[in-house]
Protein backbone atom coordinates (compact mmCIF):
# COMPACT_ATOMS: atom_id res chain seq x y z
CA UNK A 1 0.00 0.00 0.00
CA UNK A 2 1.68 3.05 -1.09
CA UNK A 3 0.17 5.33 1.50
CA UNK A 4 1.61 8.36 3.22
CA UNK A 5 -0.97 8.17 5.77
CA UNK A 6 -0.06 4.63 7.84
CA UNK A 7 -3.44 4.65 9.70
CA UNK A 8 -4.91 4.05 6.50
CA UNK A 9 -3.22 0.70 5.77
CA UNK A 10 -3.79 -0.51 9.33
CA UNK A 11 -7.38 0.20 9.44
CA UNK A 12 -7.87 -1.23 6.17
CA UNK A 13 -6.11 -4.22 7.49
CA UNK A 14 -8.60 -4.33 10.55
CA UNK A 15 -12.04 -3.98 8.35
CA UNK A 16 -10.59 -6.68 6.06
CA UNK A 17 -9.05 -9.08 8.94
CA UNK A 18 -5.91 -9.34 7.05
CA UNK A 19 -2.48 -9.95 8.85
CA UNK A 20 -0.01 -6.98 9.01
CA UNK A 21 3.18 -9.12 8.55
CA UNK A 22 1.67 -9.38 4.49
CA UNK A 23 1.20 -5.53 4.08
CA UNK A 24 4.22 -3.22 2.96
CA UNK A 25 6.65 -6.37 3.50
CA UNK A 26 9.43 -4.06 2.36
CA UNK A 27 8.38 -1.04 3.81
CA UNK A 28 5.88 1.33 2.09
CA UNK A 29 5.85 5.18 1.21
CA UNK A 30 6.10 6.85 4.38
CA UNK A 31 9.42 4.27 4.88
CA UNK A 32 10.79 4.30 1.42
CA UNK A 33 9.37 7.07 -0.07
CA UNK A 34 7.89 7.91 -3.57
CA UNK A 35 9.33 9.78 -6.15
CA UNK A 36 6.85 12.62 -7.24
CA UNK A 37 5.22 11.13 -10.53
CA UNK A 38 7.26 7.75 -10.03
CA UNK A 39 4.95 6.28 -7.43
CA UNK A 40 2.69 3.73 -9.68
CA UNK A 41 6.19 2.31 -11.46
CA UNK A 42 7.90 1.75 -7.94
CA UNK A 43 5.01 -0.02 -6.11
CA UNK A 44 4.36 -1.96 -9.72
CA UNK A 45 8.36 -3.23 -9.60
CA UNK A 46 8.43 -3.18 -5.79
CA UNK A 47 5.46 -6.03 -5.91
CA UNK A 48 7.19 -8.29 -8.48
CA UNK A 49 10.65 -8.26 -7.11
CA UNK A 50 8.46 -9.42 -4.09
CA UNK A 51 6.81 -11.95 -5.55
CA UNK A 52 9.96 -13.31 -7.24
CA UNK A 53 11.84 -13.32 -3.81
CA UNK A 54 8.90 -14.93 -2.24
CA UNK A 55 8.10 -17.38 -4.81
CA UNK A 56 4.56 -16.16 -4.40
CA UNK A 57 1.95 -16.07 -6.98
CA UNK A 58 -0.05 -13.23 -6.55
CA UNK A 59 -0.13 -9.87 -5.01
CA UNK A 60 -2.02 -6.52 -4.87
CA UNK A 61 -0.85 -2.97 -4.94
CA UNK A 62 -2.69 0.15 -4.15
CA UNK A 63 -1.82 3.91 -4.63
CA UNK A 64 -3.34 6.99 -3.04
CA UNK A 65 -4.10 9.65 -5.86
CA UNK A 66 -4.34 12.65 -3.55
CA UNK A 67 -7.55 14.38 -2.71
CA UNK A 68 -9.18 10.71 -1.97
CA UNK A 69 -8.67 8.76 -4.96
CA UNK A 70 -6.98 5.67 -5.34
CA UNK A 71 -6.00 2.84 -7.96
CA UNK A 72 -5.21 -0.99 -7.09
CA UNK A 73 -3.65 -3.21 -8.89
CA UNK A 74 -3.66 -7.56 -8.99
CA UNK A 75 -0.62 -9.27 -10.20
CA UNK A 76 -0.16 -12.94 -10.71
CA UNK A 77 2.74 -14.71 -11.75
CA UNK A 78 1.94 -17.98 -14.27
């Protein structure tokens, strides 16, 4: 979750019951950071390096667009 708001994630994690040690493995924006204009590509290359490392199949990425947007993304590996 590229978020610079961290109560976000969490109480998106709460409403959806899903564990915290699976969210923002690697850290997320407030940790990391996100380039201005650079934030979809890093999160897209962020989750497949991820999955690669991991061996996993699929993941999900989501992006805040400012002013209370946002865009998610699924990725699966075949």
């Amino acid at each position: 979750l590229n978020e610079a708001f961290s109560v976000v994630g969490i109480a998106n994690a709460r409403l959806l019951d899903f564990p915290l040690d699976r969210i923002n493995v690697n850290g997320g924006a407030v940790g990391i950071g996100h380039p201005l204009g650079c934030s979809g590509a890093r999160i897209i290359v962020a989750l497949c390096t991820i999955l690669s490392q991991n061996d996993a199949r699929r993941g999900a990425a989501g992006v805040c667009n400012g002013g209370g947007g946002a865009s998610a993304i699924i990725i699966e590996r075949i």
